[in-house]
Protein backbone atom coordinates (compact mmCIF):
# COMPACT_ATOMS: atom_id res chain seq x y z
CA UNK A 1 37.51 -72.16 -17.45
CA UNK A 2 35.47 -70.41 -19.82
CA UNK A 3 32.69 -68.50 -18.92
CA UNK A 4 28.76 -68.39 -20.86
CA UNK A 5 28.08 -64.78 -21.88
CA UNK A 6 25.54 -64.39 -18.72
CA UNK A 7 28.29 -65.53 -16.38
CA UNK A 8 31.11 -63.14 -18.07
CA UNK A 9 28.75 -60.01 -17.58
CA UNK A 10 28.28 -61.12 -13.77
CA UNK A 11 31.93 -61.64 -13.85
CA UNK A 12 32.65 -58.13 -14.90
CA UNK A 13 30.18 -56.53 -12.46
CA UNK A 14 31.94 -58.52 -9.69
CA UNK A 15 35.32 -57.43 -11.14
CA UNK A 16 34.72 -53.80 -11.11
CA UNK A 17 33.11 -54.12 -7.48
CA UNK A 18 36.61 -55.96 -6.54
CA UNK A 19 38.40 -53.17 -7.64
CA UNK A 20 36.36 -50.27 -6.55
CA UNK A 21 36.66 -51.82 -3.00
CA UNK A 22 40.87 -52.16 -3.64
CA UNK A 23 40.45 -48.49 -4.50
CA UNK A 24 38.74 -47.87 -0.97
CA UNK A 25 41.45 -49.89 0.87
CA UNK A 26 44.58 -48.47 -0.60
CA UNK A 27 42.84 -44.82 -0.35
CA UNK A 28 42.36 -45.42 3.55
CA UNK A 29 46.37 -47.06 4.08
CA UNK A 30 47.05 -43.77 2.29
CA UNK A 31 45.40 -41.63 4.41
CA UNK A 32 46.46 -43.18 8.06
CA UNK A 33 49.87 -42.41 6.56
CA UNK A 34 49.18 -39.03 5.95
CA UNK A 35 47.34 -38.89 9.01
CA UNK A 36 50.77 -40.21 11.03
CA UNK A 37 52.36 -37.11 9.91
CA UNK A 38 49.72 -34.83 10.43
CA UNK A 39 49.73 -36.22 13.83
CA UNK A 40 53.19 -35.73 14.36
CA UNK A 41 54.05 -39.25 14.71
CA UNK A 42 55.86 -39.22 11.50
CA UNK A 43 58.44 -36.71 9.84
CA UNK A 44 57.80 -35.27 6.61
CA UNK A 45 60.28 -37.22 5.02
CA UNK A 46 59.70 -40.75 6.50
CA UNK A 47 55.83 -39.93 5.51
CA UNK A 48 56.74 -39.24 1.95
CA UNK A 49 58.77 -42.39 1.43
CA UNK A 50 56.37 -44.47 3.37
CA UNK A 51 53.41 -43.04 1.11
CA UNK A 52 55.20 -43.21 -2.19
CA UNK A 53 56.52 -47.30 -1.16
CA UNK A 54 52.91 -48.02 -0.26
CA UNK A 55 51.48 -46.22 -3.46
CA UNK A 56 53.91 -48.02 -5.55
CA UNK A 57 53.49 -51.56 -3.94
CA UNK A 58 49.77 -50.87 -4.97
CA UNK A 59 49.58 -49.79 -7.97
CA UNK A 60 51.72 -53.33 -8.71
CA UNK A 61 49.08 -55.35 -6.99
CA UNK A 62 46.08 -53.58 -9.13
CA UNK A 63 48.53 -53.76 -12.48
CA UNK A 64 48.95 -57.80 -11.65
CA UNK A 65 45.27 -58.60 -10.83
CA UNK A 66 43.38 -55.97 -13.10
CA UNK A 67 45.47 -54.98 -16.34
CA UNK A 68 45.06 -56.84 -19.17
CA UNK A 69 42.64 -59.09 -18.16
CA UNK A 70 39.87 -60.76 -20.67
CA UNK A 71 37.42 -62.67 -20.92
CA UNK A 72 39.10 -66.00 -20.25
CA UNK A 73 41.10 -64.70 -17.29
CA UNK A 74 37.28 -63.59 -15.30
CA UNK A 75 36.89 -66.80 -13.80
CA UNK A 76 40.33 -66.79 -12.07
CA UNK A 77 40.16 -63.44 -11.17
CA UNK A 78 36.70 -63.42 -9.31
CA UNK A 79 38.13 -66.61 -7.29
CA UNK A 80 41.07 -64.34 -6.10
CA UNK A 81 38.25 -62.13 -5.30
CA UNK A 82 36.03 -64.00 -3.21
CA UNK A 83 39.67 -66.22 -1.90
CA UNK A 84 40.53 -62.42 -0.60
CA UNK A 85 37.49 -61.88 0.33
CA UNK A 86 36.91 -58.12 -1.65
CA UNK A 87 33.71 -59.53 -2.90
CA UNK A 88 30.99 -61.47 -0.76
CA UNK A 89 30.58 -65.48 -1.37
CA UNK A 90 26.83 -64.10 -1.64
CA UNK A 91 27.65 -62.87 -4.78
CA UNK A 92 28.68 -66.53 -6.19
CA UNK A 93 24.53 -67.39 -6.16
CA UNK A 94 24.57 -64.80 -9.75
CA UNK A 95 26.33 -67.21 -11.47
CA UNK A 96 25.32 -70.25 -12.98
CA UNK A 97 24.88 -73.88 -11.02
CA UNK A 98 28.00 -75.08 -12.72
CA UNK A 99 30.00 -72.65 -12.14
CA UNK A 100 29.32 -72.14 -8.89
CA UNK A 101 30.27 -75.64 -7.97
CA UNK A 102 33.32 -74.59 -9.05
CA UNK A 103 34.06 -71.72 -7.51
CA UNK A 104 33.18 -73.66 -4.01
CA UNK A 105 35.28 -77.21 -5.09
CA UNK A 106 38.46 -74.41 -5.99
CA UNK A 107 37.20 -72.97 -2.63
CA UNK A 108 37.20 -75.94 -0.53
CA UNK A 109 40.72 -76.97 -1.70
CA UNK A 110 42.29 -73.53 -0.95
């Protein structure tokens, strides 16, 4: 699905919110691990290989969803967005009336 110039730009705004809130999430598993072992609940050790497995597990789901991506992947990748709910289904009234039917008919079937 290709997207009009107007739609692309939304696209990317929606993208970069998408990942900004990914940032948040994996930033906060992060820090109830570190928080475990501050807490005493964890050893040092088990901490550090529980922080570097969840660091690494993350930076494979950001390098799968957000590397190399262009301009005819932004459709797809806003749909995994709003189908994992990182951005609001609000945010689907930016786009144009085609492509927002869409977005809900991919919805719908999901």
């Amino acid at each position: 699905m290709t997207l009009s110039k107007p739609d692309k730009k939304v696209a990317r705004e929606l993208i970069e919110r998408g990942l900004e809130t990914e940032f948040e999430e994996g930033l906060t598993e992060f820090a109830g691990i570190i928080a475990d072992w501050q807490s005493g609940k964890t050893s040092v050790k088990d901490t550090y290989y529980g922080l570097f497995k969840s660091v690494a597990e993350f930076d494979k789901h950001i390098a799968r969803r957000y590397d190399r991506i262009t301009g005819s992947n932004y459709f797809w990748i806003v749909l995994q967005l709003f189908v994992d709910k990182k951005i609001p289904i609000s945010e689907m009234d930016r786009f144009a009336p085609d492509v927002q039917m869409r977005y809900r008919f991919l919805m719908d079937e999901l």
